[in-house]
N, C-alpha and C. Protein backbone atom coordinates (compact mmCIF):
# COMPACT_ATOMS: atom_id res chain seq x y z
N UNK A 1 0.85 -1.17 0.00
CA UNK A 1 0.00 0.00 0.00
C UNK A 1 0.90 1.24 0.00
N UNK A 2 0.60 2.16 -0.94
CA UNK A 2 1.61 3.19 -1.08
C UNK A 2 1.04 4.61 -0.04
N UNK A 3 1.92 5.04 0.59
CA UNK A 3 1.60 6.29 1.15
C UNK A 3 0.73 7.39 0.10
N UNK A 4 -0.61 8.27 1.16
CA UNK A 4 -1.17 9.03 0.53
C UNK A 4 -0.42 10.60 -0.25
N UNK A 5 -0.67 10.74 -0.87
CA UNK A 5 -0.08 12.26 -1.48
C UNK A 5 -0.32 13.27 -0.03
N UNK A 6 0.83 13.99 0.36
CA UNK A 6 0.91 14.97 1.31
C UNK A 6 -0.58 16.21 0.99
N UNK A 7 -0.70 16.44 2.39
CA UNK A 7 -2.65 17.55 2.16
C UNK A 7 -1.30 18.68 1.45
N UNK A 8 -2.51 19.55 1.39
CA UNK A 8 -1.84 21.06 1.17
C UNK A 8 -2.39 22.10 2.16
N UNK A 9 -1.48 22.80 2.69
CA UNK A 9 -2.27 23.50 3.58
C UNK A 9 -2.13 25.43 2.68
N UNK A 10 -3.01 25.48 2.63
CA UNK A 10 -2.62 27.13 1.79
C UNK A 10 -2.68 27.94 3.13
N UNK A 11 -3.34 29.47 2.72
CA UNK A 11 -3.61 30.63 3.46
C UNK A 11 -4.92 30.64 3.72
N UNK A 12 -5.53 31.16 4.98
CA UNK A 12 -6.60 31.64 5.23
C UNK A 12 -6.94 33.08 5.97
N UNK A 13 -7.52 33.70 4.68
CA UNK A 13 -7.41 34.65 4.48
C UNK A 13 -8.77 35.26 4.06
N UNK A 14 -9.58 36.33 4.72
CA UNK A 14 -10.77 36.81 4.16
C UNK A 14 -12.13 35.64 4.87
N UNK A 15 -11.47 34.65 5.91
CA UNK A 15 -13.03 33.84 5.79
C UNK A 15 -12.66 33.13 5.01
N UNK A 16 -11.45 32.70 4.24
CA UNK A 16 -11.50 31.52 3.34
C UNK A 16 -10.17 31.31 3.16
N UNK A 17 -10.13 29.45 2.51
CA UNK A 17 -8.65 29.17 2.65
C UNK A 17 -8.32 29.33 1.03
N UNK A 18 -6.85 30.04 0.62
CA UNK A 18 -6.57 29.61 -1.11
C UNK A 18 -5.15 29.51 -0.77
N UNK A 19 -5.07 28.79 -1.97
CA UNK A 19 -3.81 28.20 -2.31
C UNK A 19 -2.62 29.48 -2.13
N UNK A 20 -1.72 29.53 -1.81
CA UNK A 20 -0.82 30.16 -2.38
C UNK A 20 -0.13 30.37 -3.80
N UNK A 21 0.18 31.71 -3.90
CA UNK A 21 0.91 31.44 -5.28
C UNK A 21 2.21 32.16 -5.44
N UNK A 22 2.86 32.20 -3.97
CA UNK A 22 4.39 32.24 -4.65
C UNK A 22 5.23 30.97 -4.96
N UNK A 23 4.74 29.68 -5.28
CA UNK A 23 5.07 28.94 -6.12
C UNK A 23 6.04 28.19 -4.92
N UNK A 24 6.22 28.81 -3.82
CA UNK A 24 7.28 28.11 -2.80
C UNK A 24 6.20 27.58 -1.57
N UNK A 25 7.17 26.22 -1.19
CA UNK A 25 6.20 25.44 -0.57
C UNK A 25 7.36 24.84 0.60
N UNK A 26 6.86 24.68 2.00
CA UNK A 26 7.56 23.81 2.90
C UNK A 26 7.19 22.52 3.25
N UNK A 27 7.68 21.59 3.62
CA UNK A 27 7.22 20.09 3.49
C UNK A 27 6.66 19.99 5.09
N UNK A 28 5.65 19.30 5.45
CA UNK A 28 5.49 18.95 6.85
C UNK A 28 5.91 17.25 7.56
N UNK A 29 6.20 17.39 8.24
CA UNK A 29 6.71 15.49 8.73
C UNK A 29 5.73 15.07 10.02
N UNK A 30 5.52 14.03 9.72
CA UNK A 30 5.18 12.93 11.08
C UNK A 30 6.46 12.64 11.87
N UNK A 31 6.60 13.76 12.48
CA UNK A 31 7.59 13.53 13.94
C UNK A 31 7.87 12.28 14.13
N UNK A 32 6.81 11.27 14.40
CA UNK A 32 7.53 10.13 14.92
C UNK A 32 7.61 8.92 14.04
N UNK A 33 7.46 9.15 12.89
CA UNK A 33 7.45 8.15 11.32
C UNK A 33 8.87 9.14 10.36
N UNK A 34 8.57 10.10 10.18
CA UNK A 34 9.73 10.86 9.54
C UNK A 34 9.05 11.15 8.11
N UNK A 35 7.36 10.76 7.83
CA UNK A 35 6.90 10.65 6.75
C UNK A 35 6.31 11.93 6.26
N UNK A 36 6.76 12.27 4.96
CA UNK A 36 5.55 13.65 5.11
C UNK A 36 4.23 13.41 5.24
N UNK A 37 3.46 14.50 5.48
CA UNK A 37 2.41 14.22 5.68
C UNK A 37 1.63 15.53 5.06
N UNK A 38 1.96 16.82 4.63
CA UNK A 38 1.46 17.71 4.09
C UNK A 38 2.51 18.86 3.21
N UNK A 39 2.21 19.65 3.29
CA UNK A 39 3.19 20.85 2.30
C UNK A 39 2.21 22.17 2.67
N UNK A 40 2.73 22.79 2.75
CA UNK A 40 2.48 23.85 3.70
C UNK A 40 3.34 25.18 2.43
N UNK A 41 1.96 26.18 1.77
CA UNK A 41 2.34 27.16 1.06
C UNK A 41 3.28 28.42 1.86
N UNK A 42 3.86 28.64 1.19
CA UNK A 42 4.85 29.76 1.42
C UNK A 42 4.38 31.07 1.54
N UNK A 43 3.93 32.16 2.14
CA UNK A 43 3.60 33.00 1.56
C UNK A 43 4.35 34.04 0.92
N UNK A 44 4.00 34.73 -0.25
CA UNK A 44 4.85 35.97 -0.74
C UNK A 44 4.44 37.06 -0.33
N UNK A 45 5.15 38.12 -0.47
CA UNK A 45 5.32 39.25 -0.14
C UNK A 45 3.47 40.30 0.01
N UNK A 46 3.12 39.93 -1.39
CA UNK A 46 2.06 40.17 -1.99
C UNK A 46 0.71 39.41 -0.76
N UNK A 47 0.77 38.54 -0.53
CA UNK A 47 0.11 37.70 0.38
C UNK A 47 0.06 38.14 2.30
N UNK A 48 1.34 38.32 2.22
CA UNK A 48 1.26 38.67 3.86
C UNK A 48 0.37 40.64 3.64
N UNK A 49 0.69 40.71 1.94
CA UNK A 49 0.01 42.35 2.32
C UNK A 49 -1.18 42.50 2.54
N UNK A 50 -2.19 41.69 1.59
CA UNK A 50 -3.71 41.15 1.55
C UNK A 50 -4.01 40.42 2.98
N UNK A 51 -3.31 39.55 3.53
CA UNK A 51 -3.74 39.24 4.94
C UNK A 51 -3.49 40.47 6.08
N UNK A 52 -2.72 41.23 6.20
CA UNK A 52 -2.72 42.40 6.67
C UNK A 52 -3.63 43.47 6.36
N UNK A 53 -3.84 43.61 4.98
CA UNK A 53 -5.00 44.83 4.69
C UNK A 53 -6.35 44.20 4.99
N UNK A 54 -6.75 43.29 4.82
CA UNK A 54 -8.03 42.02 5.74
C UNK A 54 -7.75 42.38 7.07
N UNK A 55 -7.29 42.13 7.88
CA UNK A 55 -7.09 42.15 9.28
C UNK A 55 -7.33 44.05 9.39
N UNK A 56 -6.67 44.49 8.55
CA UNK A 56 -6.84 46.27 8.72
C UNK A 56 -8.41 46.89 8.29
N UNK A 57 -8.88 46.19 7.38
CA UNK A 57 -10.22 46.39 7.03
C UNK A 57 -11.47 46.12 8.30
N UNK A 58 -11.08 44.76 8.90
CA UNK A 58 -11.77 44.19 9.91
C UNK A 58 -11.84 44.98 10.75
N UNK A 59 -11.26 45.79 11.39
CA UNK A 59 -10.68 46.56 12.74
C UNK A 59 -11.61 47.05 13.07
N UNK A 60 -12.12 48.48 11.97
CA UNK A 60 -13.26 49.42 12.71
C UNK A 60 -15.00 48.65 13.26
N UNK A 61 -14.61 48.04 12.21
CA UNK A 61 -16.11 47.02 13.44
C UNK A 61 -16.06 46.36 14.34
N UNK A 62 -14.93 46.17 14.56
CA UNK A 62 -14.48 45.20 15.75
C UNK A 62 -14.65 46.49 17.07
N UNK A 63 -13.74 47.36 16.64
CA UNK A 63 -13.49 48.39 17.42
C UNK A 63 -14.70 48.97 17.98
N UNK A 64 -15.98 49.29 16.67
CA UNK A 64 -16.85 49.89 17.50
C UNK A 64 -17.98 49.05 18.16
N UNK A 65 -17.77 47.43 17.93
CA UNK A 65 -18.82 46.84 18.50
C UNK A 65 -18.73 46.87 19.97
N UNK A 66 -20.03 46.61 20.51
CA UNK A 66 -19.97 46.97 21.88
C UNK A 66 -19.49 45.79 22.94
N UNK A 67 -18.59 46.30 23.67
CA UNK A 67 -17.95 45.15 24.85
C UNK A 67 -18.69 43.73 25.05
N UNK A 68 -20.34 43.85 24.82
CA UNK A 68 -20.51 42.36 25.06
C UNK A 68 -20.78 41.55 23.86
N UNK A 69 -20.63 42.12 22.47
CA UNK A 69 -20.74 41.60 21.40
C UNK A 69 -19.20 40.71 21.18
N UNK A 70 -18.29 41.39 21.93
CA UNK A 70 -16.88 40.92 21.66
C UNK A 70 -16.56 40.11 22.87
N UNK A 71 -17.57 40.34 24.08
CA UNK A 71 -17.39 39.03 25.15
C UNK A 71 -18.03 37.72 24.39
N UNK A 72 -19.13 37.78 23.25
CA UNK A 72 -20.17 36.71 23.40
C UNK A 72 -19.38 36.05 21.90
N UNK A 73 -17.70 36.80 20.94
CA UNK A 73 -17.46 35.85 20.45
C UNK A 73 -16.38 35.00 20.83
N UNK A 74 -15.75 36.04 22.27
CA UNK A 74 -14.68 35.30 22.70
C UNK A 74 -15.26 33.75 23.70
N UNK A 75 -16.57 33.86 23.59
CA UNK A 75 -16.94 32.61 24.38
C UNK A 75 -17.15 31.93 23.89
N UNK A 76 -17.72 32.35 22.63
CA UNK A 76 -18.11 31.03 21.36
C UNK A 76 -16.46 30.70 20.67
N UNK A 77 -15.72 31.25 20.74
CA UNK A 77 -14.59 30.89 20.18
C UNK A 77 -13.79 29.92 21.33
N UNK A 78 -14.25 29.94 22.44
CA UNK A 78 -13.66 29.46 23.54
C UNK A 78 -14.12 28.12 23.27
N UNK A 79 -15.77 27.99 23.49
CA UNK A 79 -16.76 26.56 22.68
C UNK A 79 -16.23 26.10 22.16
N UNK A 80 -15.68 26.63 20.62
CA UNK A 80 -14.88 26.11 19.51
C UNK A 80 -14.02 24.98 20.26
N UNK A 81 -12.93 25.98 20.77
CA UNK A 81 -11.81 25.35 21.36
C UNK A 81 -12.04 23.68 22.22
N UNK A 82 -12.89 24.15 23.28
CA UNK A 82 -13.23 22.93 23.78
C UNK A 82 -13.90 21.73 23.45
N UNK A 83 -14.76 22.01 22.34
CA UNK A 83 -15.35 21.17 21.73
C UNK A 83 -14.68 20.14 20.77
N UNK A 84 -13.27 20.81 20.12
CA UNK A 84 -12.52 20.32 19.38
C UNK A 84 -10.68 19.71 19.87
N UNK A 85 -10.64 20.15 21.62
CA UNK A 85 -9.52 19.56 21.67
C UNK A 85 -9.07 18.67 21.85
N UNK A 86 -10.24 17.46 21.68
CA UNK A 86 -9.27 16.27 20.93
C UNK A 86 -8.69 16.14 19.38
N UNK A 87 -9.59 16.90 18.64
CA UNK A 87 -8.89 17.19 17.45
C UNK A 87 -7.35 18.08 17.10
N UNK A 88 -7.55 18.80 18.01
CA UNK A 88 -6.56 19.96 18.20
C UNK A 88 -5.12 19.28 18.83
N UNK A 89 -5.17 18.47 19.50
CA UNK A 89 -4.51 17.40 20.19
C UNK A 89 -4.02 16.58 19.29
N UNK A 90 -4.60 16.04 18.54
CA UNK A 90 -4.38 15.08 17.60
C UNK A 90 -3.56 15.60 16.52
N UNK A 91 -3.56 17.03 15.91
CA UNK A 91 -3.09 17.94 15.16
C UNK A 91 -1.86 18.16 15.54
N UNK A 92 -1.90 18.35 16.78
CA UNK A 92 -0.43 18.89 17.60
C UNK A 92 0.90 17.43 17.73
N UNK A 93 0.30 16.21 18.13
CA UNK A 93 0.79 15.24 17.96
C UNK A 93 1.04 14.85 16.59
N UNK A 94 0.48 14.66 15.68
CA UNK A 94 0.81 14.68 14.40
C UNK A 94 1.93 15.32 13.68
N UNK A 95 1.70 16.40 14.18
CA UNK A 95 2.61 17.66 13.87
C UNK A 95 4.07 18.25 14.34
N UNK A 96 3.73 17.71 15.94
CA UNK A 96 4.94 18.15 16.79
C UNK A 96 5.32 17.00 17.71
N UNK A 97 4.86 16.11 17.15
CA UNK A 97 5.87 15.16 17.99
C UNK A 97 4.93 14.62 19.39
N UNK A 98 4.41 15.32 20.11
CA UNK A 98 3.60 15.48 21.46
C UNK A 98 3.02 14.60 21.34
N UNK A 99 3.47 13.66 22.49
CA UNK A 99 2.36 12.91 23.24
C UNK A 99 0.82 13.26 23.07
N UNK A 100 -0.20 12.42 23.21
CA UNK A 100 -1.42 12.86 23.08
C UNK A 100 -1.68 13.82 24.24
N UNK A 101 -1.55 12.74 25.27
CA UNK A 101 -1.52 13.59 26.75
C UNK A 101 -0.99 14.62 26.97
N UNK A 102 0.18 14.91 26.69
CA UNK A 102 1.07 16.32 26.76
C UNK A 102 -0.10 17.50 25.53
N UNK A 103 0.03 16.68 24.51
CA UNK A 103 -0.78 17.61 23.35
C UNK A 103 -2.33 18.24 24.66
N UNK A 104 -3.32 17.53 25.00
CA UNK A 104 -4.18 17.64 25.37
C UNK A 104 -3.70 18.78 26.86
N UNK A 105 -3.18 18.47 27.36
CA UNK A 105 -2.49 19.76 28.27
C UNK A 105 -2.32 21.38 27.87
N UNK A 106 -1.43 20.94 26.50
CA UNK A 106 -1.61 22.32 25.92
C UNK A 106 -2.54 22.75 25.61
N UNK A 107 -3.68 22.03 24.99
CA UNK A 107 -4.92 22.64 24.58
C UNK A 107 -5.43 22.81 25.53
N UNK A 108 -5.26 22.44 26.57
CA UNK A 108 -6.25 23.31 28.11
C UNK A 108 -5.89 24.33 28.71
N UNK A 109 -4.31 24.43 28.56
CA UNK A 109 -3.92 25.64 28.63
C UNK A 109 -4.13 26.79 27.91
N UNK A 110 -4.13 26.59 26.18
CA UNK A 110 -4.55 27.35 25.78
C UNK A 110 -5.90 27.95 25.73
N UNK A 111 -6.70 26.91 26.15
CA UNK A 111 -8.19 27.49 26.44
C UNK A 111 -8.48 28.49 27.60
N UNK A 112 -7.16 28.26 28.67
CA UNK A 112 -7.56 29.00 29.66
C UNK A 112 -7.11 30.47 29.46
N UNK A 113 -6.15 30.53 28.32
CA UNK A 113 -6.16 31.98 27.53
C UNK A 113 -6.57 32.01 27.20
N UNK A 114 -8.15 31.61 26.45
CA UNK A 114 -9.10 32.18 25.56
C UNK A 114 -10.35 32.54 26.82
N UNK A 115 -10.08 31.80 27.87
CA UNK A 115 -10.91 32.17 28.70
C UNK A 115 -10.70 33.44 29.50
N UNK A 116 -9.25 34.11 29.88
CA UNK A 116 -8.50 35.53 29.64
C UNK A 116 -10.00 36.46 28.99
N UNK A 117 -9.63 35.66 27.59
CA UNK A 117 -10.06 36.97 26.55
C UNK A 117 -11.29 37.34 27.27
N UNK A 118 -12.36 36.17 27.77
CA UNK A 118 -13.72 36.29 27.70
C UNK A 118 -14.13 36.82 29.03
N UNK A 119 -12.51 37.56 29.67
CA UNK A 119 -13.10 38.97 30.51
C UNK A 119 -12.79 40.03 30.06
N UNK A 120 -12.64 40.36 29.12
CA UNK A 120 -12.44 41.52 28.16
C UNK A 120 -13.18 42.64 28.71
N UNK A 121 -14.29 42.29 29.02
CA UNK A 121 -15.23 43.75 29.87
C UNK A 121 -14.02 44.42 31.08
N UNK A 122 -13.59 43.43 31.84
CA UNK A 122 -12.53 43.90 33.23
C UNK A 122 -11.54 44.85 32.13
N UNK A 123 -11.33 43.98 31.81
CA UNK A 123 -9.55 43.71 31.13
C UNK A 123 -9.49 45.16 30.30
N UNK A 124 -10.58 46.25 29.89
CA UNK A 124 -10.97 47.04 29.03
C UNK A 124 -11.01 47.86 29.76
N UNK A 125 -11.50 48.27 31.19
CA UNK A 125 -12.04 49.05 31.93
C UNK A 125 -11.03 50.52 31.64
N UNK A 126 -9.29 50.72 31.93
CA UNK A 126 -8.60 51.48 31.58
C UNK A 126 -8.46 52.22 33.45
N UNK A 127 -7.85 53.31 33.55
CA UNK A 127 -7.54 53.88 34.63
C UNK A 127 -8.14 55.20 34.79
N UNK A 128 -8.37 55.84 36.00
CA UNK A 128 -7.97 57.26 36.35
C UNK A 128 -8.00 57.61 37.71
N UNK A 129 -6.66 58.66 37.72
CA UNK A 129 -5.76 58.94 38.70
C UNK A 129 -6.57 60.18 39.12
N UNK A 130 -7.26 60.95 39.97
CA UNK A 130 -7.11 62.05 40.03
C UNK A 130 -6.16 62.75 40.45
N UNK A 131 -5.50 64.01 40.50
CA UNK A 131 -4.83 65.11 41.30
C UNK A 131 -3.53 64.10 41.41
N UNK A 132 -2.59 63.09 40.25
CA UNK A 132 -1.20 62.77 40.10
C UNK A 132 -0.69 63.38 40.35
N UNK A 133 -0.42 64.72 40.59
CA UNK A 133 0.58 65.78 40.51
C UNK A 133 -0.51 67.10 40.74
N UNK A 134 0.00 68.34 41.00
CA UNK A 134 -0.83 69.50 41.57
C UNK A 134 -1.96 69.45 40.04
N UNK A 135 -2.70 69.52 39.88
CA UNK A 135 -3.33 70.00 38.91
C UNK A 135 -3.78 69.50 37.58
N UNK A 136 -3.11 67.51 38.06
CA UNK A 136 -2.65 66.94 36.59
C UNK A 136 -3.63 65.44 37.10
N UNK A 137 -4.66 65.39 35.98
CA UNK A 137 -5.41 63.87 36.17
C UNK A 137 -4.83 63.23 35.38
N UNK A 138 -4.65 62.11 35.52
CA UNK A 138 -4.26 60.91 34.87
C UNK A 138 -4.86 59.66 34.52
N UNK A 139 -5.52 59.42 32.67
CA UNK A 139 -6.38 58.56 32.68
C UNK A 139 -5.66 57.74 31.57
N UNK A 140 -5.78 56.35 31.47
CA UNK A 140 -5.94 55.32 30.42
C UNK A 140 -7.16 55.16 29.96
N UNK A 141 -7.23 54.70 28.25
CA UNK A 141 -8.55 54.32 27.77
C UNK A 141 -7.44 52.47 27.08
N UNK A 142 -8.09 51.96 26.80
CA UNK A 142 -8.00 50.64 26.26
C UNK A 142 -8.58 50.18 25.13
N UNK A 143 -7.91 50.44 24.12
CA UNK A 143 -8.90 49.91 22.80
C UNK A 143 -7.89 49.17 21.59
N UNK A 144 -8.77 48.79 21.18
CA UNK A 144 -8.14 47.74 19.64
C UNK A 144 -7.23 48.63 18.75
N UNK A 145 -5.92 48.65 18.53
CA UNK A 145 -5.65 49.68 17.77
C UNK A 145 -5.07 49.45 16.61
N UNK A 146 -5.19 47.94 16.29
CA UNK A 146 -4.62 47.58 14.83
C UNK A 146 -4.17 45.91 14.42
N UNK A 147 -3.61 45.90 13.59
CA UNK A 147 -3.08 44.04 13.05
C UNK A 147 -1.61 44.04 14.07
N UNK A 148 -1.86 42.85 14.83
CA UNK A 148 -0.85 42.31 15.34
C UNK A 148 -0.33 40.62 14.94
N UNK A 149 0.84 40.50 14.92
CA UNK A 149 1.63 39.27 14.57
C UNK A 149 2.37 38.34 15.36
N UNK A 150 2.38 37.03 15.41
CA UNK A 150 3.62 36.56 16.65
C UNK A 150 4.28 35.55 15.93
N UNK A 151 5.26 35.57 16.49
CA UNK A 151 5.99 33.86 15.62
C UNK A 151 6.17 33.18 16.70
N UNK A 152 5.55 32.32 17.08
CA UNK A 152 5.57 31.94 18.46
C UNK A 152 6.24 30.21 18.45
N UNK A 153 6.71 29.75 19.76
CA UNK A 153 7.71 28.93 19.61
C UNK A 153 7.14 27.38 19.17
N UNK A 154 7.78 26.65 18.11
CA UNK A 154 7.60 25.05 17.99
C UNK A 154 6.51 24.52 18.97
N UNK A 155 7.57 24.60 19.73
CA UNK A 155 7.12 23.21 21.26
C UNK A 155 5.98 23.86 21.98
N UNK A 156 5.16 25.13 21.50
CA UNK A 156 3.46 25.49 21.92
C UNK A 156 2.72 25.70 20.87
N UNK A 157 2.63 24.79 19.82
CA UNK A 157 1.77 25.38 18.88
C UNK A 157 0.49 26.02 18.85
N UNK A 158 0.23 25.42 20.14
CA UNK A 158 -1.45 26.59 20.09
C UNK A 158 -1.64 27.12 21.37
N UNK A 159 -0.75 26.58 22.70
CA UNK A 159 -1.43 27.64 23.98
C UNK A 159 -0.55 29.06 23.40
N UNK A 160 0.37 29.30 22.98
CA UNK A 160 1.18 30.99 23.00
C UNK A 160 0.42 31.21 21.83
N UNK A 161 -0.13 31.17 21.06
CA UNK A 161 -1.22 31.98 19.90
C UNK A 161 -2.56 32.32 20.63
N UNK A 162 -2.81 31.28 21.10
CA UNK A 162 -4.18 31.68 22.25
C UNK A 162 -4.02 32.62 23.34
């Protein structure tokens, strides 16, 4: 029986996944077989700009929706999470080598950062100081202020993104 053709994993981008097309591709392995198992698109230059101007487009509605519209998707996104981390587990082991058990750890950890997010009402509130200094108030406000990025390490593939 011959091994299956490696998946492809493209970009997802806009609400939807497409292929890449800078023509460059990285191979993925089964950690503990040494087999590939997917190919993973490259992105070009052109690509990280469109996923950035998406993420920049998104902003102002995010920004002006109101605190519990953005509590009620960080909880459904939390759902997501839990509902799927045996899959997510399984992904991570596949992928990185991890024990199931170890995999399944991380995904609880990372849920308990998504559970973070889903006090966003606290976490938003911001500061004020009166009378800091003779004559001088001092306030924080807290808001969304743009596209952020991480390259975050191997050995956590999903609690340090969460």
């Amino acid at each position: 029986m011959s091994d299956p053709s490696p998946t492809a994993i493209g970009h997802f981008i806009d609400g939807k996944v497409s292929p890449g097309s800078s023509a460059r591709t990285g191979p993925v392995f089964n950690p503990a077989t040494g087999a590939q198992t997917s190919v993973v698109d490259l992105a070009s230059a052109d690509e990280v700009d469109t996923a950035v101007a998406s993420a920049t487009a998104a902003l102002p509605e995010w920004r002006s929706s109101p605190l519990a519209r953005r509590t009620d998707i960080f909880f459904r996104f939390r759902a997501l999470l839990d509902s799927h981390r045996d899959d997510l587990a399984r992904l991570i082991t596949a992928e990185h080598g991890k024990v199931h058990s170890d995999a399944l750890g991380e995904v609880a950890r990372g849920i308990e950062n998504a559970e973070f997010a889903c006090g966003i009402p606290a976490a938003l509130k911001g500061d004020f100081t009166e009378q800091a200094a003779t004559g001088v108030d001092v306030y924080s406000i807290r808001q969304p202020v743009g596209v952020m990025a991480g390259i975050t390490p191997f050995n956590f593939p999903v609690m340090v993104p969460l």
